[in-house]
Every structure is written in structure tokens, then in C-alpha cells.
Protein backbone atom coordinates (compact mmCIF):
# COMPACT_ATOMS: atom_id res chain seq x y z
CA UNK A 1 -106.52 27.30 145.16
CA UNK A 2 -104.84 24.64 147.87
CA UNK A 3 -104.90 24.77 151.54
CA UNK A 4 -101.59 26.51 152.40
CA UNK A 5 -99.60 25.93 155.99
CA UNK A 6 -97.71 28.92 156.38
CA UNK A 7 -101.06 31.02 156.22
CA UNK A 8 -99.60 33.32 159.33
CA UNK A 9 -96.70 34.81 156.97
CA UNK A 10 -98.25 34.00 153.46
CA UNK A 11 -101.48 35.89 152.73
CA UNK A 12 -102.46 35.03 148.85
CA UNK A 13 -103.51 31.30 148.54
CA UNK A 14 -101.21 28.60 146.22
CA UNK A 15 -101.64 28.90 142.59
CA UNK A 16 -103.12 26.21 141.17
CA UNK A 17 -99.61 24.92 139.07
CA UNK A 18 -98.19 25.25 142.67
CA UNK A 19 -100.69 23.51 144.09
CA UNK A 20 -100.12 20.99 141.49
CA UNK A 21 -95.73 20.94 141.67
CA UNK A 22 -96.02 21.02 145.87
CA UNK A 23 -98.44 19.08 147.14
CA UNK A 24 -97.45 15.50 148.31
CA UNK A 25 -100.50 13.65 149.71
CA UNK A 26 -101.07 11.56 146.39
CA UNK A 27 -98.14 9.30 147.11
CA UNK A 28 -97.68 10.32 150.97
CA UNK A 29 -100.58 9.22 152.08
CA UNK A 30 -98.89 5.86 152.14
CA UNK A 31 -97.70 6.66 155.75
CA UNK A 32 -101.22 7.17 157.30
CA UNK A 33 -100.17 4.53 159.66
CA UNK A 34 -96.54 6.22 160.55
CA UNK A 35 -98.65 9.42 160.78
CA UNK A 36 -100.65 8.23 163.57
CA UNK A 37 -98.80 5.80 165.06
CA UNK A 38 -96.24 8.61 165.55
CA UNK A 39 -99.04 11.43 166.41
CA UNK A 40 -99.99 9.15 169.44
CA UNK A 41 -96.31 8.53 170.76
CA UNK A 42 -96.26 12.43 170.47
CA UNK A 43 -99.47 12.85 171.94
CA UNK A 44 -98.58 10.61 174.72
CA UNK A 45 -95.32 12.56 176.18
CA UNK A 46 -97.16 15.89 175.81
CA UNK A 47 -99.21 14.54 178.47
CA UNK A 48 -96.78 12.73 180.47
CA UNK A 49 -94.62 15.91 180.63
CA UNK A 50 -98.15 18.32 181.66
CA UNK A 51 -97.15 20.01 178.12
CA UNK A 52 -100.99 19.26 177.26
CA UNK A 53 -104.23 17.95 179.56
CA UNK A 54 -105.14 14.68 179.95
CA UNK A 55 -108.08 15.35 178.85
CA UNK A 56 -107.05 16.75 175.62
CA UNK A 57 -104.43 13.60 175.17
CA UNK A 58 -107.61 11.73 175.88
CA UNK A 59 -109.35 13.48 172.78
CA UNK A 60 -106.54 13.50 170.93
CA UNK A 61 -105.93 9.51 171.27
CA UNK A 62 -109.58 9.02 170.47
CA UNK A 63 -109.65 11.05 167.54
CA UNK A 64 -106.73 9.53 165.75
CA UNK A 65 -107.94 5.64 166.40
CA UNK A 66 -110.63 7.17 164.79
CA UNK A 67 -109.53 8.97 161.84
CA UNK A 68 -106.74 4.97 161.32
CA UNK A 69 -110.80 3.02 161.75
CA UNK A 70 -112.02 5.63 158.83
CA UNK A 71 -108.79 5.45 156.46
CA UNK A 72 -108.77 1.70 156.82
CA UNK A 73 -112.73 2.07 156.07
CA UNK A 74 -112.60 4.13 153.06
CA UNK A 75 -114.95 6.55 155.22
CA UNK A 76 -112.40 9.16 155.53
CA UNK A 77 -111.12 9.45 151.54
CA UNK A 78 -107.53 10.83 151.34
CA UNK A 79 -107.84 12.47 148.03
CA UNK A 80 -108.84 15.96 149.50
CA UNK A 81 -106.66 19.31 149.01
CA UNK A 82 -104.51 18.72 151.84
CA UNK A 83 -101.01 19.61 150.93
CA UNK A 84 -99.67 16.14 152.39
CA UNK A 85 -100.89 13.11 154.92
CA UNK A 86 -99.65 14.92 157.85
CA UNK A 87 -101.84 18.15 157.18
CA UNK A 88 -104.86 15.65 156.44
CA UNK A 89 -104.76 14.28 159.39
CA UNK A 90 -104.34 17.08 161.21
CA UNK A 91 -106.91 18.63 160.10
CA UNK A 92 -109.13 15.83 160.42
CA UNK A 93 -108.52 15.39 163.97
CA UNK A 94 -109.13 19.47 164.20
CA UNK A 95 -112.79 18.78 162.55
CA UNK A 96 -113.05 15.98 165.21
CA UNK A 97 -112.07 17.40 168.39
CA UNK A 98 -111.44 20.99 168.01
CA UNK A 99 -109.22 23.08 169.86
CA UNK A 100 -107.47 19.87 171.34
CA UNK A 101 -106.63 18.35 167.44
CA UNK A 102 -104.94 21.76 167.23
CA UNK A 103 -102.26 21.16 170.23
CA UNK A 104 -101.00 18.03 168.97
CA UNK A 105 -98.06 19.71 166.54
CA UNK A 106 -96.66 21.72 169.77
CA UNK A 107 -92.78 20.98 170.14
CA UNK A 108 -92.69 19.57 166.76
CA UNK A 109 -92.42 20.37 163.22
CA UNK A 110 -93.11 18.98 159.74
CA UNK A 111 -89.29 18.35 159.16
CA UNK A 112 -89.44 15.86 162.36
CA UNK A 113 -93.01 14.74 161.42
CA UNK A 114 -91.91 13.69 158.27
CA UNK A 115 -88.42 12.40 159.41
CA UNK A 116 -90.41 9.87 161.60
CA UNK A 117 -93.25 8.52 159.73
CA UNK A 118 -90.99 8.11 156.73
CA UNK A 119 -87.81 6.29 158.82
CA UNK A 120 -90.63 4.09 160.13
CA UNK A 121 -91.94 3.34 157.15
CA UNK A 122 -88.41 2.39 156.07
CA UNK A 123 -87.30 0.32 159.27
CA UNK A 124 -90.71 -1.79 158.99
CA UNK A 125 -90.01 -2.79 155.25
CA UNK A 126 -86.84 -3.52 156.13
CA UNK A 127 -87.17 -5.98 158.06
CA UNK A 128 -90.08 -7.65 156.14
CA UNK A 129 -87.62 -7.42 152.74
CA UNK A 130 -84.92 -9.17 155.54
CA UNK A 131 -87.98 -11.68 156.13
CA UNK A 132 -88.64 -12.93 152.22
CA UNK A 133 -85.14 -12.59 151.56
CA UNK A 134 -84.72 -15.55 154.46
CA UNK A 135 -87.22 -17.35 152.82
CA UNK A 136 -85.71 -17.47 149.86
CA UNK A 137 -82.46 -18.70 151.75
CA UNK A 138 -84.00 -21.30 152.83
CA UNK A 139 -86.02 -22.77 149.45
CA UNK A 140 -82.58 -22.32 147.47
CA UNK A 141 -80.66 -24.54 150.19
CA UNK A 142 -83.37 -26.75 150.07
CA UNK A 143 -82.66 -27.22 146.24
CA UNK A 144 -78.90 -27.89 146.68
CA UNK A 145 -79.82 -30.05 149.65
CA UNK A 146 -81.40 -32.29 146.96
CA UNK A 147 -78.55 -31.83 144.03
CA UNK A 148 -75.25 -31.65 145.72
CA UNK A 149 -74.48 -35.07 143.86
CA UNK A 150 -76.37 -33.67 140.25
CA UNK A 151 -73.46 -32.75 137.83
CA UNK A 152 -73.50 -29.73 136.15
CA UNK A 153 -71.07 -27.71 134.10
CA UNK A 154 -69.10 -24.77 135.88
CA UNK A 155 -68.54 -22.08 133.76
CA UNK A 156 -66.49 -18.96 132.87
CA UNK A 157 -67.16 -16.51 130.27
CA UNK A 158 -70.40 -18.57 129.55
CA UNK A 159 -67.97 -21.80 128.36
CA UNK A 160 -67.71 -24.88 129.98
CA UNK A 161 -64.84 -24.93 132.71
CA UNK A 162 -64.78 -27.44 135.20
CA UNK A 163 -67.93 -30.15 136.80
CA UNK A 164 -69.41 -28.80 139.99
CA UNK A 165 -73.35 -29.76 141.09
CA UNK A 166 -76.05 -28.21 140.83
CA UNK A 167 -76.48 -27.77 144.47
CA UNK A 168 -72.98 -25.89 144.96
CA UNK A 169 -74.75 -23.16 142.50
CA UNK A 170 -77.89 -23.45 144.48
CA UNK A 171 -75.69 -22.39 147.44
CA UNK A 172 -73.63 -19.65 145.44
CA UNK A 173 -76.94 -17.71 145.56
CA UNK A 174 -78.08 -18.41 148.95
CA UNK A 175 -75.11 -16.87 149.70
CA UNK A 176 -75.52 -13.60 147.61
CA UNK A 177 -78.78 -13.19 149.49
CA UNK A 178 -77.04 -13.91 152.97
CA UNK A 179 -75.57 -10.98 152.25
CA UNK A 180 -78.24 -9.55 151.38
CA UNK A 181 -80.05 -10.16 154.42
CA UNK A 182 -76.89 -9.25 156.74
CA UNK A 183 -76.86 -5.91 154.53
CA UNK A 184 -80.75 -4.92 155.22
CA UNK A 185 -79.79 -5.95 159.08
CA UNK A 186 -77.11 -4.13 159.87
CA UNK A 187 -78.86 -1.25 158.48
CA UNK A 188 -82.28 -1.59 160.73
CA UNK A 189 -79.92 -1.56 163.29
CA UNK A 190 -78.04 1.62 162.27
CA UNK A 191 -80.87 3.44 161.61
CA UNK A 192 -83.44 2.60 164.71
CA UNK A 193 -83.06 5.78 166.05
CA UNK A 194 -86.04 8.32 166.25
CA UNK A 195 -86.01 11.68 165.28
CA UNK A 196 -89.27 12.47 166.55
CA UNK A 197 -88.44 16.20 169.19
CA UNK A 198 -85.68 17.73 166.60
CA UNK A 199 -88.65 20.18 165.45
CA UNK A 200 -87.68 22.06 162.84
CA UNK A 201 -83.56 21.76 163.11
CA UNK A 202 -82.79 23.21 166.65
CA UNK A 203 -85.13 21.24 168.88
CA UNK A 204 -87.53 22.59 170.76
CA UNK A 205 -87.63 24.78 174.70
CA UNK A 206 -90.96 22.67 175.76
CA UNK A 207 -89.91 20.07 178.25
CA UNK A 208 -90.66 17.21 176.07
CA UNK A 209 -88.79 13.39 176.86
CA UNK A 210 -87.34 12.39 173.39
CA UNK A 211 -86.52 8.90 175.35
CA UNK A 212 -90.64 8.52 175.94
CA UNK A 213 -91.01 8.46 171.95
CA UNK A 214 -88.61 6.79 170.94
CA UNK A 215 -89.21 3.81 173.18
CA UNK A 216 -93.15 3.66 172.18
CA UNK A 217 -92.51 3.70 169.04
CA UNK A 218 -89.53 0.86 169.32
CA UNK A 219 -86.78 2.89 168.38
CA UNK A 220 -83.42 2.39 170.46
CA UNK A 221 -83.31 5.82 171.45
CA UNK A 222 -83.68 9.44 169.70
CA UNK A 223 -81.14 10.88 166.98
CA UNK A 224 -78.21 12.37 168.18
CA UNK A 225 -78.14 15.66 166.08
CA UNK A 226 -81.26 17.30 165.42
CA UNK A 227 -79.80 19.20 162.44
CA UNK A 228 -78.75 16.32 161.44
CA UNK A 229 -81.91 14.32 162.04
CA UNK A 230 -84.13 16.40 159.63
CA UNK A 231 -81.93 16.63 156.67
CA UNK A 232 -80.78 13.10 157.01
CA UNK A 233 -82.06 10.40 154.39
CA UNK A 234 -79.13 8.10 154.78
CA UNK A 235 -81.65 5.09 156.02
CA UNK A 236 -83.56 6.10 152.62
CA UNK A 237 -80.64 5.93 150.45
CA UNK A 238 -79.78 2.83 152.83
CA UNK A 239 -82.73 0.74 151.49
CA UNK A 240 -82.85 1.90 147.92
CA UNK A 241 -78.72 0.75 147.73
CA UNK A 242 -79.94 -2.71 149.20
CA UNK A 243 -82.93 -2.71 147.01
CA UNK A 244 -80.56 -2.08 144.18
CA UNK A 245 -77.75 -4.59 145.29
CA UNK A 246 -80.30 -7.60 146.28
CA UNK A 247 -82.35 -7.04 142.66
CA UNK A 248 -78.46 -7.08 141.32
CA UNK A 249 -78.15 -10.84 142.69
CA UNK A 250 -81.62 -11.31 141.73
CA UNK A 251 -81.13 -10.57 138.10
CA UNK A 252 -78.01 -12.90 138.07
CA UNK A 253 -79.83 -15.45 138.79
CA UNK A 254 -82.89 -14.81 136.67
CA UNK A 255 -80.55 -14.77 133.68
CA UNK A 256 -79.30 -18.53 134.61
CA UNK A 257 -82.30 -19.09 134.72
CA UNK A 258 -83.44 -18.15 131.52
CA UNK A 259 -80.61 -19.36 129.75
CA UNK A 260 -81.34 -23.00 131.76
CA UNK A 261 -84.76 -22.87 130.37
CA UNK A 262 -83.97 -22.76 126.71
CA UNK A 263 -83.85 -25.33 123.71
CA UNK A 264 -79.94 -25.19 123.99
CA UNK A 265 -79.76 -26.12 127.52
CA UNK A 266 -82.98 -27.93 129.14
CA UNK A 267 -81.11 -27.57 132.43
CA UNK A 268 -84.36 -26.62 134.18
CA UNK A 269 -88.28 -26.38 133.59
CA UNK A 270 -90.30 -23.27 135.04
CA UNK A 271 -93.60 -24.16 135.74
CA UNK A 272 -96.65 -23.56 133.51
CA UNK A 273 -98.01 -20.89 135.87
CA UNK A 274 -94.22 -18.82 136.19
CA UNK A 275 -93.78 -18.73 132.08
CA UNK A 276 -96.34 -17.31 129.05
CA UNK A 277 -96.89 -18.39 125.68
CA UNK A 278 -96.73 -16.56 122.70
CA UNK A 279 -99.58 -14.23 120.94
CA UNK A 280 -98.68 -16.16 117.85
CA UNK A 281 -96.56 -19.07 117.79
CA UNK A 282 -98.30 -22.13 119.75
CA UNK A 283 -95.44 -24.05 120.73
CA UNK A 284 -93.34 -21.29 123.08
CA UNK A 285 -93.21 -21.42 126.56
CA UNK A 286 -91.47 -17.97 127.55
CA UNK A 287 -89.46 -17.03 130.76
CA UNK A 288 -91.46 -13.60 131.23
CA UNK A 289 -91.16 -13.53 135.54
CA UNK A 290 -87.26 -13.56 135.39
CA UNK A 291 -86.85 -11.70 132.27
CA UNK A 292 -89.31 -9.18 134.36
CA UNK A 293 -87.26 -9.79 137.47
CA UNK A 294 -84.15 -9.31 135.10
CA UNK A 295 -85.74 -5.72 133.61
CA UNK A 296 -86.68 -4.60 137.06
CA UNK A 297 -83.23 -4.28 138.53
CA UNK A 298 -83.06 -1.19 136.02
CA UNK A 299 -85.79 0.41 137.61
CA UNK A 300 -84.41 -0.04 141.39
CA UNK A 301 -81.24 0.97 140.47
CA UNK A 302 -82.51 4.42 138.74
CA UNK A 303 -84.49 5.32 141.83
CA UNK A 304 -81.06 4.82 144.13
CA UNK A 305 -79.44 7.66 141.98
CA UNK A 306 -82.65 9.73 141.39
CA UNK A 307 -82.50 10.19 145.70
CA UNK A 308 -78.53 10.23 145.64
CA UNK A 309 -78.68 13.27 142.69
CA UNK A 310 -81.37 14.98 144.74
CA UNK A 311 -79.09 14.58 148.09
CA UNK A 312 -75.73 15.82 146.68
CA UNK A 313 -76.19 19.68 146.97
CA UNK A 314 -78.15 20.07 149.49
CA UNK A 315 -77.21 22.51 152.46
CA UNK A 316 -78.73 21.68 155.83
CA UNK A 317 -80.96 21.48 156.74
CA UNK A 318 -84.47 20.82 155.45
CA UNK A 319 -84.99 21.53 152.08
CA UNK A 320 -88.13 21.26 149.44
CA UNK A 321 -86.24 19.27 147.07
CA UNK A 322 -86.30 16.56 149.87
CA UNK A 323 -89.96 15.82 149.10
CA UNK A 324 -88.79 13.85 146.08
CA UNK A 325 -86.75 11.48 148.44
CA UNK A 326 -90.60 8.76 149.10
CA UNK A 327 -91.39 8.36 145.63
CA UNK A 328 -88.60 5.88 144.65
CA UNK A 329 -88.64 4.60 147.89
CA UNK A 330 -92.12 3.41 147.74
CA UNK A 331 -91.59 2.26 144.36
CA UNK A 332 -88.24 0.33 145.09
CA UNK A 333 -90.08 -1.44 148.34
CA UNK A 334 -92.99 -2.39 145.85
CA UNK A 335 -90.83 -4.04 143.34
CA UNK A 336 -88.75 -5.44 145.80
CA UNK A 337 -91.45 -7.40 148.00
CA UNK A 338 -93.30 -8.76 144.87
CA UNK A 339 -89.94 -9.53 143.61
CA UNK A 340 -89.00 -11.48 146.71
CA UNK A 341 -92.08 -13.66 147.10
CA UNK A 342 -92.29 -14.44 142.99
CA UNK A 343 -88.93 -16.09 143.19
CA UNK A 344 -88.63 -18.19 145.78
CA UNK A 345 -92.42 -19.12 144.53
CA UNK A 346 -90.34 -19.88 141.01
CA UNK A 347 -87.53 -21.64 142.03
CA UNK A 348 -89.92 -24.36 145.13
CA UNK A 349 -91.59 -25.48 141.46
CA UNK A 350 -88.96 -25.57 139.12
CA UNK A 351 -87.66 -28.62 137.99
CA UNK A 352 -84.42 -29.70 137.48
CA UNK A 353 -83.55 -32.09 134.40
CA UNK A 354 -80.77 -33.96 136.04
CA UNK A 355 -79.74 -36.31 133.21
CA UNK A 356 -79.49 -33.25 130.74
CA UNK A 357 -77.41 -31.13 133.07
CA UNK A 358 -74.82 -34.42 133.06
CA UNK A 359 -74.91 -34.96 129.44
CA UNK A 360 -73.85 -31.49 129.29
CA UNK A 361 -71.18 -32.29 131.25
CA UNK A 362 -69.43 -34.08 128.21
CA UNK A 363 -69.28 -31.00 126.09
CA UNK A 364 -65.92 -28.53 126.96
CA UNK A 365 -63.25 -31.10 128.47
CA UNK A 366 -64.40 -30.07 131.69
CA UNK A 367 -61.64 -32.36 133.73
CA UNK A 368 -58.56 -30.80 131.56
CA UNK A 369 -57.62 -29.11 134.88
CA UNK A 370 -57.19 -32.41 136.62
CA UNK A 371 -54.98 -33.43 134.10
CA UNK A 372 -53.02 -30.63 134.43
CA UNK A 373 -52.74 -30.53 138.10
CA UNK A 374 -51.79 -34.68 138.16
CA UNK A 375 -48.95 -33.94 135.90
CA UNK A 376 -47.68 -31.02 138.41
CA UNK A 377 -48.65 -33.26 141.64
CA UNK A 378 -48.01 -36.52 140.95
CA UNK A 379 -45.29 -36.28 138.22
CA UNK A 380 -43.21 -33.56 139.27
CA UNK A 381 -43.96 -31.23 135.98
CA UNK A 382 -44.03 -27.28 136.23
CA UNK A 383 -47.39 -26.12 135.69
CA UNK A 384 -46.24 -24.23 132.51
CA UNK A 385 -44.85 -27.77 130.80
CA UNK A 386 -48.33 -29.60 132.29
CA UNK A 387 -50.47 -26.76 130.85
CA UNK A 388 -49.23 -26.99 127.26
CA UNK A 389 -49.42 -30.92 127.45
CA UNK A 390 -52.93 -30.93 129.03
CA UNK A 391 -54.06 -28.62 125.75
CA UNK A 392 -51.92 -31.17 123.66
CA UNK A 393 -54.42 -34.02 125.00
CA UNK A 394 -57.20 -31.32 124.52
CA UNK A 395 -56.24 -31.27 120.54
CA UNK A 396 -56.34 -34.78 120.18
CA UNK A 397 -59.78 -35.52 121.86
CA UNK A 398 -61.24 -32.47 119.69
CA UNK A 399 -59.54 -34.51 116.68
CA UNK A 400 -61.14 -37.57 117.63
CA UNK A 401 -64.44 -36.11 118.18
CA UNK A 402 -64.65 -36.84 121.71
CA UNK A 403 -64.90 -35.45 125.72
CA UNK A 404 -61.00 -35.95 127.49
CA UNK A 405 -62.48 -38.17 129.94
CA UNK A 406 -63.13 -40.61 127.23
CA UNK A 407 -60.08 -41.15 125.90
CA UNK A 408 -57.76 -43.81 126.46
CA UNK A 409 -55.03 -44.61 128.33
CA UNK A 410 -52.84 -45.53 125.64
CA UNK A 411 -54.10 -42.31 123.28
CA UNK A 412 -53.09 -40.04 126.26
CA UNK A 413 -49.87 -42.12 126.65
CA UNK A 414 -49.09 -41.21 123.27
CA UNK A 415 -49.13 -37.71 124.26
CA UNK A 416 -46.44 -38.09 127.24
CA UNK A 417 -45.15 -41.23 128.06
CA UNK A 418 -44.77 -39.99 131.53
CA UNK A 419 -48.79 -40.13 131.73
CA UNK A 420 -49.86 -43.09 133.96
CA UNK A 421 -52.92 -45.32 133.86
CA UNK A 422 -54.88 -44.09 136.96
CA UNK A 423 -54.99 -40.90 135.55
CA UNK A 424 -57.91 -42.04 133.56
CA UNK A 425 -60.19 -42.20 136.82
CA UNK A 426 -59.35 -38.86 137.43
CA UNK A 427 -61.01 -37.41 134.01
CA UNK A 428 -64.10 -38.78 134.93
CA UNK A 429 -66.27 -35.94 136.09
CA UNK A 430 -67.80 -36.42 138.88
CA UNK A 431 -63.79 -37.87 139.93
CA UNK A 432 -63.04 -34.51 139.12
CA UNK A 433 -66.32 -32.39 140.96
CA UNK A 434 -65.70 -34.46 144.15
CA UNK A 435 -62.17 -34.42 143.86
CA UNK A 436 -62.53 -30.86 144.47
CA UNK A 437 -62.40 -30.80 148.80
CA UNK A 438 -60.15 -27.88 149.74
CA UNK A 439 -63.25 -25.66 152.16
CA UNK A 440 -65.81 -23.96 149.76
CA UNK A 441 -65.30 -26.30 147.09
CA UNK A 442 -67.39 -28.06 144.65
CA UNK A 443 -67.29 -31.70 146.06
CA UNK A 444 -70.83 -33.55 147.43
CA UNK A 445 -68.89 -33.56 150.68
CA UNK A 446 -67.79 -29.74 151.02
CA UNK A 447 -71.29 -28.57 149.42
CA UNK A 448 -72.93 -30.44 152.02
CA UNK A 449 -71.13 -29.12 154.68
CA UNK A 450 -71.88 -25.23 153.16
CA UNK A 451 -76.11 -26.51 153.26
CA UNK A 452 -75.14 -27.23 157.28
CA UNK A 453 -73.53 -24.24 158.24
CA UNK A 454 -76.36 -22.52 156.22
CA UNK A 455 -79.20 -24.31 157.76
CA UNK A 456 -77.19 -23.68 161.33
CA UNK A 457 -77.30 -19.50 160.44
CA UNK A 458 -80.68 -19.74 159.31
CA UNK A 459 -81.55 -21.48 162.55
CA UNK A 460 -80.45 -18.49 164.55
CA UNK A 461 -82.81 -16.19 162.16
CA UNK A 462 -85.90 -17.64 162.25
């Protein structure tokens, strides 16, 4: 039989399989810190507004640095009966100072209790996921920093397309995880609000000062709505989406990454201590942390629906079903923090095989477009007429066995007469990468002005 809250309107203790199906404080006891740290704001603006003594605030405070010295300690165990953290520490404080420990919940209620520690528990991982996520900013645009000039081959479809650098890539994922970061932001921002007074969904008749809570605990002021407030889990749903949208990019990249890594490409070289080898054959080096970081995108992305199925037909306001809403939370946050620092660890020692990267460069007539776009600029053609010839000129280097940019003059000639000489320079392709200026291009010039106005935003981060 469990300890059971509503004891003044429920007289027969839990069943054990209810007991089992209810109670919370295996995974919830993950916000011991919330708990208090919210108990004491509480605590604090009884007192200020005479709702309770000084001198039981005084007992009250005590107790609960207490009961955060013996958690931290392992001297207080939370693995008792207690149907969640906030009834555990409740009724520790109770245990510690009595008939003071018991005034603390006055003017509030679980559904606000919870609200709080769990929104705080959000807003603080956050903002440390907004942290890693600039750190990984910052080792990415370090890499293009030092490759804006390395060719590599741009691709569609996984075929060869056009020459860009390596360093332009580099900085097509910094800027996913701008995005990122701006995402996980804006919703701190949205969501620093405390709910802390709503009580149950009505609010409460005591005199309290929702202002004097919200401030201590660095909120930007209480919720708006208290019915609202306690059946809300937007910011919840908020960080899973992010989560789910930042492992998104993640995976992206991890899949570049393997496919850089292997026998058919050598683009790149994960270190020893980022890759495994294999249980039986000797000679394989295997990608396992991004092909992990690949698989765990799945796993984000099932806990963002799990909360948004729960959500979807619930009436206000609080409801049991919203007990389900930390599990995938604190799961999500896990995955995404280890995620976060295991990258940008992998990609600071990575290295990048230049010289393979530009041999690939040779393979797919990667400067056909500049062909095609000379013809239209500088001889007049319609890109239709250009288009066909440029493939015409494609043909002929496949017949010969060779990349367009090595033909010659007189085999393109022989194509169109109309064809001039300095056209060869432009096949060449890094001609063709830098030739690329218009703003957010390829070229060494325009990626290098994307790494400054990077560096310039990260500047007003840090």
C-alpha cells in the first residue's frame, strides 16, 4: 500500500498496481532542485505577505537547505513510497520541522508545484542546449575558416553537381544550428514566465505577490492565465520540437559524415577515439558516434509526438494523463546534451583529406554549368540552345574518357564553332567555385565573408 494525498476524501489506501501505474518519483525526482528552489521562493512571499511567521519561514528555509545538503549527499535516499518528489520533500521537511514543514503548500497546489519545477527544469536546459549548440557554431566555422579555398564536389541527389569548398559546407551547417540556437532562444524567452500562485486552476484568496516569485526565481513575471498555466505544456512540447529539429540537422550531417569516411570517398578521417573496430574483421574502422547520432534523431522525434498525442484531447485543466508529459522530456534533454558535446568533440579532430576531396572534383563534369551560362552570357544563346550544347560537350568528354575541364579548345570548338578559347579557363574548377560571387555563394571570397558575419553574431552571444 502507497502513501496517498487525498487521504481527507479517500479512506482505503492505493492498491499496490495503482501504486505501481501512479506514482511518479522514480523519474521525478530529477527536479529535487526545482522542488526546492521553488519551495523557498514560495516560502519566502508567505512571509513577506504575514501569510506565515518568520519564524516558521525561518524553519522552513532551514529545513529545505537541508533536505538539497542530504539529496546531494545520498543521506536522504529518494527511492521511498512517496507518490512523487514534491510529496518527498514535503514530507521530509514535515519529519524535520513539524507543524511549520506542513504550512509551506498554503496558496498553492500540486498542478502549480509541478508547473514550476518542471518549466524550470525546461528553461535551464534550454539555455545550456543554446550554450553547446554555440559551441558547436563556433568549431564548424573554425573548420571552413581553414577550407574556404579546399575544393570539394557540390552535390544533388548524391551526384556530383557543381565545385564549392569545403568550408562553404562547413558553414551550411553552422547555419542549420544558428537556427537552432535562435529557435531554443526565442523560446526561453516565450516561456520565462512563472506559474508559481495559479494553485490548482483558479488561483488562490490568500494575499500572496505572484511578482515576489517570479522575480526570485528569475522569471520575467507570473503567467497570465492560471487555467491556462496548469494545463499548459507548450514550453515542454517547445523543447522536445527543438530537440527533434536540431537532432534533424544533426543527423544530416552525421550521414555526410559517414559517407565522407568511407573507402569510396576518403573525404575525411574520424579519429581513432570517435570510430570502433569490428568484433571480427581487423582492418575496419567504423563510424559508430554519427551512425548513433544518426539513430538517435528517431528516438527524439518519437518522444515529441508521444507528449503531442498525450496533449491533443485533453480538456482543461489539469489532468492525470499529464504526468506522462517529463519522461520524454528528460530523455530528449539527455540525448540532446551528450549529443551536442560528442560532435563538436568529433568534428575539432577530424581530418580533412584535402587532395582527395579535389581529385574528386574531376569525376561528374562539375563546371558543365559554366559552360552553359558562357554560351547564354557571353554569346548571346537562349539557355535552352546552350543547355543541349553544354550536354553535347558532356557526350564527348564521357566518349573520350575524360572530366569537361580537360578538354580542348579545339575538341569543344568542334562542338560549336561559336565556342571561344577563354572559355577553357572557365572549366577549370576552382574558375568555376570562385567564379561563383553573387551573396551566399560558393566563392573563397563570399564564404569568407559568411565565416565574418558568423564570427560577428557569435560575438554578440558569447
Amino acid at each position: 500500500m502507497s502513501k496517498k494525498i487525498a487521504s481527507a476524501r479517500i479512506s482505503e489506501s492505493s492498491s499496490r498496481l495503482l501504486q505501481e501505474l501512479n506514482n511518479s518519483l522514480p523519474f521525478d525526482k530529477i527536479l529535487y532542485r526545482e522542488d526546492i528552489e521553488g519551495s523557498r521562493a514560495h516560502a519566502f512571499m508567505l512571509a513577506e505577505r504575514g501569510i506565515i511567521s518568520k519564524e516558521d519561514y525561518a524553519q522552513i528555509e532551514e529545513g529545505l537547505i537541508e533536505i538539497y545538503e542530504e539529496i546531494e549527499s545520498q543521506t536522504f535516499l529518494l527511492d521511498g513510497d512517496d507518490e512523487d518528489i514534491h510529496m518527498a520533500i514535503e514530507g521530509r521537511l514535515t519529519e524535520k520541522v513539524g507543524d511549520a514543514g506542513k504550512r509551506l503548500h498554503t496558496a498553492r497546489s500540486r498542478n502549480d508545484q509541478v508547473a514550476l519545477d518542471f518549466r524550470l527544469f525546461v528553461q535551464r536546459n534550454t539555455q545550456q542546449i543554446a550554450d553547446l549548440l554555440l559551441k558547436n557554431i563556433v568549431t564548424l566555422t573554425r573548420v571552413a575558416s581553414e577550407n574556404t579555398t579546399t575544393l570539394l564536389p557540390g552535390m544533388t541527389h548524391l551526384q556530383h553537381a557543381q565545385p564549392i569548398n569545403f568550408g562553404y559546407h562547413m558553414m551550411a551547417y553552422a547555419s542549420m544550428f544558428k537556427r537552432d540556437y535562435e529557435r531554443f532562444i526565442a523560446s526561453y524567452e516565450r516561456n520565462n514566465y512563472s506559474p508559481i500562485g495559479c494553485a490548482a486552476l483558479a488561483g488562490t484568496p490568500h494575499p500572496i505577490n505572484r511578482k515576489t516569485t517570479a522575480e526570485r526565481l528569475g522569471f520575467k513575471a507570473p503567467t497570465l492565465n492560471c487555467l491556462d498555466t496548469v494545463s499548459d505544456r507548450d514550453f515542454a512540447l517547445e523543447i522536445l520540437f527543438n530537440i527533434s529539429t536540431m537532432m534533424m540537422h544533426m543527423s544530416r550531417l552525421s550521414e555526410e559524415l559517414i559517407l565522407w569516411s568511407a573507402s569510396e570517398f576518403k573525404f575525411i578521417q574520424l579519429s581513432d577515439k570517435h570510430a570502433t573496430g569490428s568484433s571480427i574483421m581487423p582492418q575496419k574502422k567504423n563510424p559508430d558516434i554519427p551512425e548513433l547520432l544518426r539513430g538517435k534523431t528517431g528516438r527524439v522525434n518519437g518522444n515529441l509526438v508521444s507528449l503531442l498525442t498525450v496533449m491533443k484531447g485533453l480538456p482543461l485543466a489539469y489532468n492525470k494523463d499529464m504526468q506522462e508529459d517529463k519522461e520524454g522530456v528528460f530523455d530528449s534533454v539527455k540525448t540532446a546534451l551528450l549529443s551536442l558535446e560528442v560532435l563538436n568533440e568529433m568534428i575539432d579532430e577530424m581530418t580533412v583529406n584535402v587532395e582527395q576531396m579535389e581529385r574528386a572534383c574531376m569525376i561528374g563534369h562539375l563546371s558543365a554549368t559554366d559552360l552553359a551560362d558562357y554560351l547564354v552570357k557571353d554569346i548571346g544563346m537562349p539557355f535552352r540552345d546552350a543547355y543541349h550544347i553544354t550536354g553535347n560537350v558532356v557526350n564527348l568528354a564521357e566518349e573520350r574518357g575524360v572530366d569537361i575541364s580537360e578538354l580542348t579548345f579545339e575538341e569543344l570548338q568542334s562542338i560549336d564553332d561559336r565556342i571561344t578559347e577563354g572559355v577553357v579557363k572557365l572549366l577549370d574548377n576552382r574558375a568555376s567555385m570562385n567564379a561563383r560571387v553573387s551573396e551566399g555563394g560558393t566563392s573563397t571570397v563570399r564564404t569568407n565573408e559568411q565565416i565574418e558575419t558568423l564570427l560577428e553574431w557569435i560575438k554578440t552571444k558569447q
